[in-house]
Protein backbone atom coordinates (compact mmCIF):
# COMPACT_ATOMS: atom_id res chain seq x y z
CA UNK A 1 222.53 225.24 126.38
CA UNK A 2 219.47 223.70 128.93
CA UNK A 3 218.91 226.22 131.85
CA UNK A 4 218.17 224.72 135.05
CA UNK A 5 216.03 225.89 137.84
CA UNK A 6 217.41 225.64 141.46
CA UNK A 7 214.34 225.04 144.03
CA UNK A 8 214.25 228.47 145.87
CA UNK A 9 213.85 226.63 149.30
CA UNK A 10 215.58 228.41 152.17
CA UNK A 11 218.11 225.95 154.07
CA UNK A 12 215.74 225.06 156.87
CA UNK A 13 213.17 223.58 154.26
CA UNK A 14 215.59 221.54 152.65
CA UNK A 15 217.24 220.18 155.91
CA UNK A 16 214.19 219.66 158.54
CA UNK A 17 212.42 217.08 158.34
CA UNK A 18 208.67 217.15 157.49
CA UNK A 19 205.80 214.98 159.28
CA UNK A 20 203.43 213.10 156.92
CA UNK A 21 200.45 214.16 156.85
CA UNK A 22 199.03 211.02 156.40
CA UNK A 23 198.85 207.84 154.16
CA UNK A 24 196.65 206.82 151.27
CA UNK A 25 196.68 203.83 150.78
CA UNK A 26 194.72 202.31 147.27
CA UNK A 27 192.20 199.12 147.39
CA UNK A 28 192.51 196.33 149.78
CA UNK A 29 192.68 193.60 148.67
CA UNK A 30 193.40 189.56 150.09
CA UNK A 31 196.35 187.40 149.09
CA UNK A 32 197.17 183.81 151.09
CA UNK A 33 200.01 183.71 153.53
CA UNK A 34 200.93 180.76 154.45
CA UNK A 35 197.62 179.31 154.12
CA UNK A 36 195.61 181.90 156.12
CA UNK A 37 193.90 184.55 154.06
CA UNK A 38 195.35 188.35 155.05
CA UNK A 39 194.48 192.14 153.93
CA UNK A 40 196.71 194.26 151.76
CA UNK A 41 196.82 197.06 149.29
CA UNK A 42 197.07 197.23 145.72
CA UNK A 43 200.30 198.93 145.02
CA UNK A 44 202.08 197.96 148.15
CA UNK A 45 205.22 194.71 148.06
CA UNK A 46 204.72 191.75 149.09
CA UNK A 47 207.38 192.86 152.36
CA UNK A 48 205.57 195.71 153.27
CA UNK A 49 202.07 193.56 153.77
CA UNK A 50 203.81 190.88 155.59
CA UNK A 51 205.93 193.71 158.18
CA UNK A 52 202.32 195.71 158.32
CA UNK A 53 200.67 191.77 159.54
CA UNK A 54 203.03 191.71 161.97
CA UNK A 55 205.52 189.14 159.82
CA UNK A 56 209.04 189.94 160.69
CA UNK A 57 210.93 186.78 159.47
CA UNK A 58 210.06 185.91 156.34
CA UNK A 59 212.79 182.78 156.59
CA UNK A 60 215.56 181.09 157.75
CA UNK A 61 218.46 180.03 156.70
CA UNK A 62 219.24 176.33 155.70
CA UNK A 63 222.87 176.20 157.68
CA UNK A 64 221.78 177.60 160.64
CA UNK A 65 218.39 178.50 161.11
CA UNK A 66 218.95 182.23 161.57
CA UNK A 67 215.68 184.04 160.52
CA UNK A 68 215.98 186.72 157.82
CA UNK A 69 213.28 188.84 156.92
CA UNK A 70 213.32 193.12 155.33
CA UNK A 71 216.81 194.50 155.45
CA UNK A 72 217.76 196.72 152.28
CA UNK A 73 214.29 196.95 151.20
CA UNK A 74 215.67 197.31 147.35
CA UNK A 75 216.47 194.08 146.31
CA UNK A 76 220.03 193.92 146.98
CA UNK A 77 220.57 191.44 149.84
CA UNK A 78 218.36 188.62 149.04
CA UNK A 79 217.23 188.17 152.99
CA UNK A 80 213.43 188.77 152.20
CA UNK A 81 212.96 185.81 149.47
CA UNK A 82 209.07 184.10 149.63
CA UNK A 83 207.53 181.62 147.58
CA UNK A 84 204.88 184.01 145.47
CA UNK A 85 202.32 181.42 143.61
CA UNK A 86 204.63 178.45 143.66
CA UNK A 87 207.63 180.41 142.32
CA UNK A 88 210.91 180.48 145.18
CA UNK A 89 213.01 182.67 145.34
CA UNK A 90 211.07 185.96 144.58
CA UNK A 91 211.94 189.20 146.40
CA UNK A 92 209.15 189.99 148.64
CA UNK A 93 210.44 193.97 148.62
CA UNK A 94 210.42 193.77 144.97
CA UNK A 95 207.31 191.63 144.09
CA UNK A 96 203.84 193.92 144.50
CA UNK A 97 200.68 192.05 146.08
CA UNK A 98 197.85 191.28 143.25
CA UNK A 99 194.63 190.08 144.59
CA UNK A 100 194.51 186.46 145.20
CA UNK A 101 198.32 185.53 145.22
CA UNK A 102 199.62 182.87 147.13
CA UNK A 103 202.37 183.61 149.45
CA UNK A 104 204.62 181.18 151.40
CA UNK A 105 207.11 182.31 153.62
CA UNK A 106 210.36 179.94 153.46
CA UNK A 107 213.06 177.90 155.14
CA UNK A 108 216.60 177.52 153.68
């Protein structure tokens, strides 16, 4: 029978929340958004170089306009769709940044 090992953390470690320390980030590198050429960082999604630009919609829907842009941040609800090098439809919270990609963000 396995034997498990319980973290000996005292309950105020496991409930208080902890500050970062700080954030490494790996090589920068430049993709195409919407034509204009932009920094980001290998290892980071597509949505998380687009909200760190400034990007907050990354679309809008066909019926009424309403922009949609990071929500679940997962994959689940579909709001955060780009065009990544002339494919629609691709999860920009799922889809990592390589160096030189081609990003459009979308309408409908």
């Amino acid at each position: 029978m396995p034997v498990y090992h319980i973290l000996s953390l005292s309950l105020d470690e496991k409930t208080m929340a902890q500050r970062i320390k700080g954030i490494e980030r790996e090589t920068p590198i430049t993709i195409t958004v919407n034509g204009q050429p932009m920094q980001a960082y290998a290892g980071e999604s597509i949505a998380a170089a687009l909200m760190a630009a400034g990007f907050r919609a990354f679309r809008r829907t066909e019926a009424s306009g309403s922009p949609r842009g990071f929500f679940c941040g997962m994959g689940v609800c579909f709001d955060c769709l780009v065009t990544v090098d002339g494919a629609p439809n691709k999860r920009s919270c799922m889809t990592e940044v390589v160096e030189g990609c081609v990003v459009e963000t979308a309408k409908g």
